[in-house]
C-alpha atoms as a PDB file:
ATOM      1  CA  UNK A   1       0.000   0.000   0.000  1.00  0.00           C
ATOM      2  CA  UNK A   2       1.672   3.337  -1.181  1.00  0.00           C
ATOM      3  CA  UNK A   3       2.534   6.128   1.997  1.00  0.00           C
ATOM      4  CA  UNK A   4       0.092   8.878   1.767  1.00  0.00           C
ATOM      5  CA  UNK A   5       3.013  10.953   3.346  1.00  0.00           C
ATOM      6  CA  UNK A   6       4.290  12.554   0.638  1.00  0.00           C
ATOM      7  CA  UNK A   7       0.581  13.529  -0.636  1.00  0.00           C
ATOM      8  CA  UNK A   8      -0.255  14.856   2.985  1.00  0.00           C
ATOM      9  CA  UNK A   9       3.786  16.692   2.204  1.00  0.00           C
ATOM     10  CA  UNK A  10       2.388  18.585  -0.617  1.00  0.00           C
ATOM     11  CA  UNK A  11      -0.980  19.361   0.663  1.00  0.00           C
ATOM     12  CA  UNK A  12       0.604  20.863   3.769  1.00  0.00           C
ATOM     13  CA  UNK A  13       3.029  23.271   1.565  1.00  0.00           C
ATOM     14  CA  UNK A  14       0.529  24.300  -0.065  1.00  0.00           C
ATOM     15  CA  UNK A  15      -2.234  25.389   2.764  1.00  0.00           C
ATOM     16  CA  UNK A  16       1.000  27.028   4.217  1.00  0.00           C
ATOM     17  CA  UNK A  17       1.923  29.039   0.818  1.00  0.00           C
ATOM     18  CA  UNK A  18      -1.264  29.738   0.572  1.00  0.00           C
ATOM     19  CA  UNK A  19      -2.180  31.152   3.678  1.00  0.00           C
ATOM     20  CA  UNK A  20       1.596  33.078   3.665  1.00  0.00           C
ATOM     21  CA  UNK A  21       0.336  34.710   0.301  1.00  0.00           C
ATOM     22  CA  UNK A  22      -3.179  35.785   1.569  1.00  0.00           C
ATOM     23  CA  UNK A  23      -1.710  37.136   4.394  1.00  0.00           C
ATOM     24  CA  UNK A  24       0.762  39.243   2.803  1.00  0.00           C
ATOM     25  CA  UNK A  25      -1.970  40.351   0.247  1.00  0.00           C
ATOM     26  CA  UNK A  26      -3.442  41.671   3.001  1.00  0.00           C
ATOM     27  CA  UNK A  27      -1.413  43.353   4.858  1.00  0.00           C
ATOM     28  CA  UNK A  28      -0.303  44.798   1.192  1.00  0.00           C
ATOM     29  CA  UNK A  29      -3.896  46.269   0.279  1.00  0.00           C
ATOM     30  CA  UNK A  30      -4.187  48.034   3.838  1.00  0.00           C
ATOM     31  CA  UNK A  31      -0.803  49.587   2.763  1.00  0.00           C
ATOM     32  CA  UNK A  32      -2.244  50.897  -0.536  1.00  0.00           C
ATOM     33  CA  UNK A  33      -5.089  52.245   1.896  1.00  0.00           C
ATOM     34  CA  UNK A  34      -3.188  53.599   4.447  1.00  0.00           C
ATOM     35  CA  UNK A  35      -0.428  55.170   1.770  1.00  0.00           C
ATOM     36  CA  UNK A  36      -1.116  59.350   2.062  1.00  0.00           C
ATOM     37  CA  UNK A  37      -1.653  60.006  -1.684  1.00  0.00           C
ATOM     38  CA  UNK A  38      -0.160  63.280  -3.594  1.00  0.00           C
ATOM     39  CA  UNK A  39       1.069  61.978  -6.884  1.00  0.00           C
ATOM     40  CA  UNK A  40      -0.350  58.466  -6.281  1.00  0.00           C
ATOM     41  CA  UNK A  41       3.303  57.196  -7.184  1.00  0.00           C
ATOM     42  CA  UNK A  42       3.973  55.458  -3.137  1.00  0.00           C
ATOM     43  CA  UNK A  43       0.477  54.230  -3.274  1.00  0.00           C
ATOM     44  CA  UNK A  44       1.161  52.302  -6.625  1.00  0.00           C
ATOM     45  CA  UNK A  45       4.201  50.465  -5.455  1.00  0.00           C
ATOM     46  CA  UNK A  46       3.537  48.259  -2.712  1.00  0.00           C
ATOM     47  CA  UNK A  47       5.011  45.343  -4.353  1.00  0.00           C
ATOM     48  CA  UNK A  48       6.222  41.245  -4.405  1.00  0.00           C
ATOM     49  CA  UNK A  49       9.372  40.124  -4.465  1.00  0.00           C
ATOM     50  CA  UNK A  50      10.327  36.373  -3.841  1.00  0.00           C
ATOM     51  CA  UNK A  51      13.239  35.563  -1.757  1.00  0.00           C
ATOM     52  CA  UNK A  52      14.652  39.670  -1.824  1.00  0.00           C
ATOM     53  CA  UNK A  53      13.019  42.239  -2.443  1.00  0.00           C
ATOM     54  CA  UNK A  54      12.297  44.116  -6.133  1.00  0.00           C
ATOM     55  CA  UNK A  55      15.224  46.767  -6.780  1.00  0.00           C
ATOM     56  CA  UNK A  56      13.035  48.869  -8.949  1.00  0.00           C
ATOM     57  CA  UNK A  57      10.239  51.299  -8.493  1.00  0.00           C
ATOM     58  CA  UNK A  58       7.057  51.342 -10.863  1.00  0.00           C
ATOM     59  CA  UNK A  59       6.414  54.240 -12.891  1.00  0.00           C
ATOM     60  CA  UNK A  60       2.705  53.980 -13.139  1.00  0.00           C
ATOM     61  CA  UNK A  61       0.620  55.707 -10.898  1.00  0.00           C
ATOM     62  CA  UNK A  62      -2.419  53.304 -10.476  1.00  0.00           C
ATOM     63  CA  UNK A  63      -2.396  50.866  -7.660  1.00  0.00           C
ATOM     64  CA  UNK A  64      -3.954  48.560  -9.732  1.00  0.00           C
ATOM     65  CA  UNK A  65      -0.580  47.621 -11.334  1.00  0.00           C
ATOM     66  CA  UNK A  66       1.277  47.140  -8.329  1.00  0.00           C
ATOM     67  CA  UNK A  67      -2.303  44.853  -7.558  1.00  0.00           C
ATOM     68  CA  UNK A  68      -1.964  42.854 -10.667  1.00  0.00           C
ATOM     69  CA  UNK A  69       1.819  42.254  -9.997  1.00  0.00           C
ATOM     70  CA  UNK A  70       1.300  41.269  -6.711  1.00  0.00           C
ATOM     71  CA  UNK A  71      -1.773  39.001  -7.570  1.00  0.00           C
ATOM     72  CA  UNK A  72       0.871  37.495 -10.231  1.00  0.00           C
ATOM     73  CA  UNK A  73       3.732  36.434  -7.605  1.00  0.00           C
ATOM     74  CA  UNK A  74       1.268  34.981  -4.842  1.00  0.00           C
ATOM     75  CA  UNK A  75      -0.562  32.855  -7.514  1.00  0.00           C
ATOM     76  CA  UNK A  76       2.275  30.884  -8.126  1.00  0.00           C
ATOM     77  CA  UNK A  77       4.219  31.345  -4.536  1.00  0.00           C
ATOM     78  CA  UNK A  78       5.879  28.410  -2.935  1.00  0.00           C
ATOM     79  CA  UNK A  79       7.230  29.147   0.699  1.00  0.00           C
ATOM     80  CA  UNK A  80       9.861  26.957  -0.230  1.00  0.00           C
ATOM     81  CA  UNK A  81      11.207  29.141  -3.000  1.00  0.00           C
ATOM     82  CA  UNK A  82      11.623  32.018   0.313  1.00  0.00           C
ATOM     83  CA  UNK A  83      10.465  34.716   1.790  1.00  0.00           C
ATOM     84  CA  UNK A  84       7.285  36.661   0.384  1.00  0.00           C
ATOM     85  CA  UNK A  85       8.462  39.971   0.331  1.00  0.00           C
ATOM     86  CA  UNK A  86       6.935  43.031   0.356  1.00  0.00           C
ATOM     87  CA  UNK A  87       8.267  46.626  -0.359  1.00  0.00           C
ATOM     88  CA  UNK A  88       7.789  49.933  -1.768  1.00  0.00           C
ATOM     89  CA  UNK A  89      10.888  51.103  -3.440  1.00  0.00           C
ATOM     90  CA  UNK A  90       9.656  55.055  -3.446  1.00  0.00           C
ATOM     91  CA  UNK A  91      12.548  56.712  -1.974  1.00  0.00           C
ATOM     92  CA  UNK A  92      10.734  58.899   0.323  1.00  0.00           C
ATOM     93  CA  UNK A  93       8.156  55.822   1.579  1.00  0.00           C
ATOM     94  CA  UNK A  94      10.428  55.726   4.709  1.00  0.00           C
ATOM     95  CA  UNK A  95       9.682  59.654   5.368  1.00  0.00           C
ATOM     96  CA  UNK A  96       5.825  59.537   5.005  1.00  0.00           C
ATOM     97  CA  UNK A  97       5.850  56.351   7.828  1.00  0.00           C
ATOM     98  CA  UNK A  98       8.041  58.765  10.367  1.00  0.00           C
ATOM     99  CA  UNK A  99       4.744  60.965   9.967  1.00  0.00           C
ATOM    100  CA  UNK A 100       6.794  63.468   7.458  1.00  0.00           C
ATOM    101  CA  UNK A 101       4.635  65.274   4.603  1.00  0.00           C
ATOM    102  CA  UNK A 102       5.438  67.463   1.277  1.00  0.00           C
ATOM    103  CA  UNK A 103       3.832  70.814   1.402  1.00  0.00           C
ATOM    104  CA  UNK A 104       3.197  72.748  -1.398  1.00  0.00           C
ATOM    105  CA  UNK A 105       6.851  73.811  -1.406  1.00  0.00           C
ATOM    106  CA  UNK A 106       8.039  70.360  -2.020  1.00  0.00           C
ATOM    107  CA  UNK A 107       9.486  71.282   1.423  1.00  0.00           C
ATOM    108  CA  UNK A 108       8.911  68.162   3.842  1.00  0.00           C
ATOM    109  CA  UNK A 109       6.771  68.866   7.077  1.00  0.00           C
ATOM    110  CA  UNK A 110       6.448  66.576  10.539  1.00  0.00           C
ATOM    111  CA  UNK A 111       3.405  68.087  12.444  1.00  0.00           C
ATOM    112  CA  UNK A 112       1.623  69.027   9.834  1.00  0.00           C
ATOM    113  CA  UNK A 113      -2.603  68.458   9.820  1.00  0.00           C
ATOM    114  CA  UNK A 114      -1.675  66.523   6.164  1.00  0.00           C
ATOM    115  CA  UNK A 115       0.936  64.503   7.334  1.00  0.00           C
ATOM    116  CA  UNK A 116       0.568  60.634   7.833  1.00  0.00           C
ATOM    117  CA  UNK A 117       0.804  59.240  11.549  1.00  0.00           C
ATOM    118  CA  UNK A 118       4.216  58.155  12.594  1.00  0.00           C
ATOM    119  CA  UNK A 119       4.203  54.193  12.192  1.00  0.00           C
ATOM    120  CA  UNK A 120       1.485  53.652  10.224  1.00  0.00           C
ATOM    121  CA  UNK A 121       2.871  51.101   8.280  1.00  0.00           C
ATOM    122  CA  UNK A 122       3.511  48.500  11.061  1.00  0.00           C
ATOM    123  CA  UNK A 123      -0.155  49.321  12.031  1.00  0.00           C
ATOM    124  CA  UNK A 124      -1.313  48.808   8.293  1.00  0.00           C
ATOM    125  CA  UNK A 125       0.663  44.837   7.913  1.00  0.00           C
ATOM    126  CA  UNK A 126      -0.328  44.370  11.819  1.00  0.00           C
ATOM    127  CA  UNK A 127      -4.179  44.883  10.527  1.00  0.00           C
ATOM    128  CA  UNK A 128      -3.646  42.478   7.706  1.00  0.00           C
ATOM    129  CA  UNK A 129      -1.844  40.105   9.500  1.00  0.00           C
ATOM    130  CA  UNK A 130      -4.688  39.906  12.024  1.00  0.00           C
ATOM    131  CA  UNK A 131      -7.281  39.320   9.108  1.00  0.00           C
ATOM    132  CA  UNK A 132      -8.052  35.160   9.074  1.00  0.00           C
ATOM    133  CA  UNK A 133      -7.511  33.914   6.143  1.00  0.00           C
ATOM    134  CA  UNK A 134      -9.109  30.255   5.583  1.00  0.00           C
END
């Protein structure tokens, strides 16, 4: 009688891709909701990278792009191929989660009305980590 181990192997890998993917898709959308928008360009590039993150930035500025990307890389991610990783290669990303915002200058602002609250990032993958997912 053949093992049903190695069929019990593969369904296990896959529940636990799975539920790694919908959990990072997640926490990714509340990022795109949580991203303060003036060009658009941060919101649209919360992206997927397996193993290490992307090294580029996308030039679109619809969040739908960065979606269909993302939906691309979890519908075929393995957890044994590494990580799921998610970034936004923007280079001022890192200034709008310390709570810093452009005004009309292009001069960046903390303690501004308009500026994002410091650390809303970690609150945006905590909320979509917290989500069930099966």
């Amino acid at each position: 009688m053949p093992s049903l181990l190695p069929s019990l192997k593969v369904r296990v890998s896959s529940v636990i891709s799975g539920v790694v993917a919908a959990s990072a898709e997640r926490s990714a959308e509340h990022l795109t909701e949580e991203t303060p928008v003036d060009t658009g360009l941060a919101q649209s590039n919360w992206i997927f990278g397996i193993g290490v993150p992307p090294a580029y930035a996308l030039a679109s500025l619809n969040p739908g792009n960065a979606l269909g990307m993302r939906l691309a890389v979890v519908a075929h991610y393995d957890f044994h191929s590494g990580p799921l990783v998610l970034t936004n290669n923007v280079e001022y990303t890192g200034q709008l989660n310390l709570g810093y915002a452009l005004d009309e200058h292009g001069m960046w602002l903390h303690g501004s009305d308009q500026q994002p609250f410091y650390g809303w990032m970690e609150l945006a993958v905590e909320k979509g980590l917290a989500e069930p997912v099966l």
